[in-house]
Structure formats: C-alpha cells, structure tokens
C-alpha atoms as a PDB file:
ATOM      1  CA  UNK A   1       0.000   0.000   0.000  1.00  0.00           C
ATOM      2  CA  UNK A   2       0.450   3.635  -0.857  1.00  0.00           C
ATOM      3  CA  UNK A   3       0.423   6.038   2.544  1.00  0.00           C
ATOM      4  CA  UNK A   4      -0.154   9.515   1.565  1.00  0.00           C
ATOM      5  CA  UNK A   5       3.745  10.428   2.013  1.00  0.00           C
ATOM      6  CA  UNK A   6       4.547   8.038  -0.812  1.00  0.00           C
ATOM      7  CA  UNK A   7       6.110   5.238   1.497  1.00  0.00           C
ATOM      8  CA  UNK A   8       5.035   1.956   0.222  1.00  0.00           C
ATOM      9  CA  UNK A   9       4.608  -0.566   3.051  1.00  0.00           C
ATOM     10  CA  UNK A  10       2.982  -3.732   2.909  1.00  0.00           C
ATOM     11  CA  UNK A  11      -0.788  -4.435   4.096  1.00  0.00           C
ATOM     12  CA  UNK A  12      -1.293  -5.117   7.753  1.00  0.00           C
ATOM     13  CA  UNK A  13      -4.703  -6.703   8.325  1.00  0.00           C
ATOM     14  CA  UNK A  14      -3.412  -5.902  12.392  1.00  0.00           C
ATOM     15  CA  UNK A  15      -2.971  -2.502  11.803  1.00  0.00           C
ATOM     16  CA  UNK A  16      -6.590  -2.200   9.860  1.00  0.00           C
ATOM     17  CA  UNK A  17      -8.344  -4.263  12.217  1.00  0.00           C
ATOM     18  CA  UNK A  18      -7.357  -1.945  15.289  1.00  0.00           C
ATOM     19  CA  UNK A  19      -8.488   1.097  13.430  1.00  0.00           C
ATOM     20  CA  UNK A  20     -11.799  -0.587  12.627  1.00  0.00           C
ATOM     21  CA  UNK A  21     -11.893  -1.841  16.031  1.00  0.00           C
ATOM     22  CA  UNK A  22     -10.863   1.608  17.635  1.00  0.00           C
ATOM     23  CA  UNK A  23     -13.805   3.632  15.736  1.00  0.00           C
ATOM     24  CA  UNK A  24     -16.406   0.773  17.000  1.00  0.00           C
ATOM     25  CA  UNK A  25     -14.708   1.009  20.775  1.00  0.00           C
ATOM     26  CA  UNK A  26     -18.376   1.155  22.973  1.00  0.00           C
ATOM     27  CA  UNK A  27     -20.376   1.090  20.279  1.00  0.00           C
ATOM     28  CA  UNK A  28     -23.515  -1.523  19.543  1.00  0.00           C
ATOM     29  CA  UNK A  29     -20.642  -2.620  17.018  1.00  0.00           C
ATOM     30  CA  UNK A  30     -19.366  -6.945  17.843  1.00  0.00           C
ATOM     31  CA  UNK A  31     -16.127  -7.939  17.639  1.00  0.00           C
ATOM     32  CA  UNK A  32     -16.659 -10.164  14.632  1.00  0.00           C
ATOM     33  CA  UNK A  33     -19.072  -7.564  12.793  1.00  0.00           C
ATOM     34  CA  UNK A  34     -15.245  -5.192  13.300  1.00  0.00           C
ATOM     35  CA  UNK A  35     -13.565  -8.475  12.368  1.00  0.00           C
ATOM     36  CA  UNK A  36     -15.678  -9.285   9.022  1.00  0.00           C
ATOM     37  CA  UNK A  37     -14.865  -5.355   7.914  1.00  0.00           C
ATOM     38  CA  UNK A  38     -11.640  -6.156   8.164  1.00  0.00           C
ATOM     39  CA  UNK A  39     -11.681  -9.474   6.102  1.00  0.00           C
ATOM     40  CA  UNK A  40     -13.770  -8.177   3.366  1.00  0.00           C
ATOM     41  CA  UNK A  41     -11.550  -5.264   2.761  1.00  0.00           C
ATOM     42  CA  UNK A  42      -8.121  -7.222   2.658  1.00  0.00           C
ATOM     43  CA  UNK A  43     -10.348  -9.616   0.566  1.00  0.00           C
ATOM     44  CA  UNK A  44     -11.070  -6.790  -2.177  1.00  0.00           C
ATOM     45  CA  UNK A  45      -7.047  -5.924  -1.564  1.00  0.00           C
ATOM     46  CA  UNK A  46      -6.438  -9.270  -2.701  1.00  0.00           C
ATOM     47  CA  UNK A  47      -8.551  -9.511  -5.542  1.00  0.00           C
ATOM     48  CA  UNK A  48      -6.648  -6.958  -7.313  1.00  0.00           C
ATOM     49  CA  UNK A  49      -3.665  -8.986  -8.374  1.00  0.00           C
ATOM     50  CA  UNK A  50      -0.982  -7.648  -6.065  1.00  0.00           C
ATOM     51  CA  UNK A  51      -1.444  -4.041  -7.248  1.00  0.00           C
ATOM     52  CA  UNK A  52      -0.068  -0.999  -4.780  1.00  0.00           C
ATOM     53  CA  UNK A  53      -3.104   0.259  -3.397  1.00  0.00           C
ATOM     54  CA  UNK A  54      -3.441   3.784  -1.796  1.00  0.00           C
ATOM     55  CA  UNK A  55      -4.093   3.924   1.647  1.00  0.00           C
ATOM     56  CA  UNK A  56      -6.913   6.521   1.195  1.00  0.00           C
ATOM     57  CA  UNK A  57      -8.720   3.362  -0.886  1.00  0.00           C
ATOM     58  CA  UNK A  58      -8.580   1.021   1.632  1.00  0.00           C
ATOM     59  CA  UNK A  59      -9.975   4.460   3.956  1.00  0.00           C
ATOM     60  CA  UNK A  60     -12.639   4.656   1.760  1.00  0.00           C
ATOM     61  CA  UNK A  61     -13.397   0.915   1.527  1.00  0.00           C
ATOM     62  CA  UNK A  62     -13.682   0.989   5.523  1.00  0.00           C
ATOM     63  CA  UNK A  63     -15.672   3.706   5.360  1.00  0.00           C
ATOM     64  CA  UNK A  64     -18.333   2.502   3.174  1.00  0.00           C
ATOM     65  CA  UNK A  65     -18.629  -0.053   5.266  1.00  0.00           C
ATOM     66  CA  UNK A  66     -18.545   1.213   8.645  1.00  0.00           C
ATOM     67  CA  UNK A  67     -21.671   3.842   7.657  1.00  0.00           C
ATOM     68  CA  UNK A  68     -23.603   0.997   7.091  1.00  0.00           C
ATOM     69  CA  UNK A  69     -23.086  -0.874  10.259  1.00  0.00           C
ATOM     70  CA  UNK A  70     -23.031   2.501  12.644  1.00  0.00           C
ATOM     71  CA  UNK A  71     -22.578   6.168  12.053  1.00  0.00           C
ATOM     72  CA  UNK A  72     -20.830   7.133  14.963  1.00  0.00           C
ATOM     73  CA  UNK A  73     -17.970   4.863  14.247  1.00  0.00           C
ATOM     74  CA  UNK A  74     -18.091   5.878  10.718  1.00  0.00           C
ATOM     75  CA  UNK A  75     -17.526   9.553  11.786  1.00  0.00           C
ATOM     76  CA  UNK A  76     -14.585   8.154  14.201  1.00  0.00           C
ATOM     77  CA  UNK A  77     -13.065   6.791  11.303  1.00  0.00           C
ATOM     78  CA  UNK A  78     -13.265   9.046   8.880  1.00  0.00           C
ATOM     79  CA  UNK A  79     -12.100  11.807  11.556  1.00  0.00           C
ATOM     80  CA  UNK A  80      -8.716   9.991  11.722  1.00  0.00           C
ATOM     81  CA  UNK A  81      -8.375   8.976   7.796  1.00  0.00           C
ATOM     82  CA  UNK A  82      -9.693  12.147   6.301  1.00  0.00           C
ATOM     83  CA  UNK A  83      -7.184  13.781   9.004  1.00  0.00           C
ATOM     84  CA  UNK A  84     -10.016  16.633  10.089  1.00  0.00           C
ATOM     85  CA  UNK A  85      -8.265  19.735  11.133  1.00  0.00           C
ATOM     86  CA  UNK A  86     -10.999  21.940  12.798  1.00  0.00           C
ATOM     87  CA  UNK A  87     -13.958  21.206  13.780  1.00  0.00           C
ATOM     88  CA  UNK A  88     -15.957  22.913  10.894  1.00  0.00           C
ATOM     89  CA  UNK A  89     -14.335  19.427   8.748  1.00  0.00           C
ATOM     90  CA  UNK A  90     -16.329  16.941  10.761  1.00  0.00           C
ATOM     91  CA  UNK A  91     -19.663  19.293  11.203  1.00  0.00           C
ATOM     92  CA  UNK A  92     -19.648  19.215   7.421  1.00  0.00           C
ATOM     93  CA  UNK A  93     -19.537  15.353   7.251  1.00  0.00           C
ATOM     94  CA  UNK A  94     -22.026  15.128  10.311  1.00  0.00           C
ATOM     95  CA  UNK A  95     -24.113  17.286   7.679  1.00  0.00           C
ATOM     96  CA  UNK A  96     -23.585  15.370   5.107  1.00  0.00           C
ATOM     97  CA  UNK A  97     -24.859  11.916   7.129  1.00  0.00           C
ATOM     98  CA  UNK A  98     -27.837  13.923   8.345  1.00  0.00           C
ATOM     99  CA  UNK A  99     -28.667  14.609   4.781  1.00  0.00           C
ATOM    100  CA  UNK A 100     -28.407  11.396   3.476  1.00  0.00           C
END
C-alpha cells in the first residue's frame, strides 16, 4: 500500500483491524461484525492482483462499510483517515450523514 507520504509498506490486516476496532470502541458494534470489515476489505485488496493500493482506498473501503453498520464509528473513522483539522471538517460530514 500507498500512505499519503509516498512510502510503500505492505498491508497489515493488524494494523486495519485496530483502526476498525478503535472507531467501534463502545459502540452496539461486535467484535466479529469489526472483524468481518476487516476481512472483506483485505479480501477486495487481494482480488486486485498484487497491485499498490493507496491507503486513502482502503480508507474509503472501511468507510463505506462502517456507515452501514453505525454512524458514529463511521464519523470516528473518517475523523482519523480524512485527518479533520478543525472542527468545521467533521460538522460538514455530520451534515452530510444527516442529509443522506
């Protein structure tokens, strides 16, 4: 994977999982629902023959996912990989959700 300084690293399901698991921390989110984000992302990593994959993808793949399973967590993930500054950032995406 891609980070956004350029670095390529490899994949770290670990690394995923604990930010999936972190934005889902006290939330009516299980284990294995975190767990099965996880997996399904690294399993659409996979499926792209070996190909360097920005980490903002694999962001947005999370993402996806997490909205549909619990919007708080969504917006504790997205805080961290969209790298809000100021608070105006994440009223704008709380805007957004309430929209939608």
């Amino acid at each position: 994977m891609r980070k956004r300084d350029g670095e390529i690293e490899p994949f770290d399901h670990e690394k995923l999982l604990g930010g999936v698991l972190r934005a889902v921390e006290k939330r009516p989110v299980s284990e294995e629902e975190a767990r099965s984000i996880a997996d399904e992302v690294e399993d659409e990593l996979l499926s792209n023959g070996g190909n360097v994959v920005e980490t903002s993808k694999i962001g947005e793949k999370v993402s996806e996912r997490l909205r549909d399973v619990d919007e708080v967590a969504y917006l504790r993930f997205v805080s961290v990989y969209k790298e809000f500054d100021d608070p105006a950032e994440f009223e704008r995406e709380l805007d957004r959700i309430k929209e939608e």
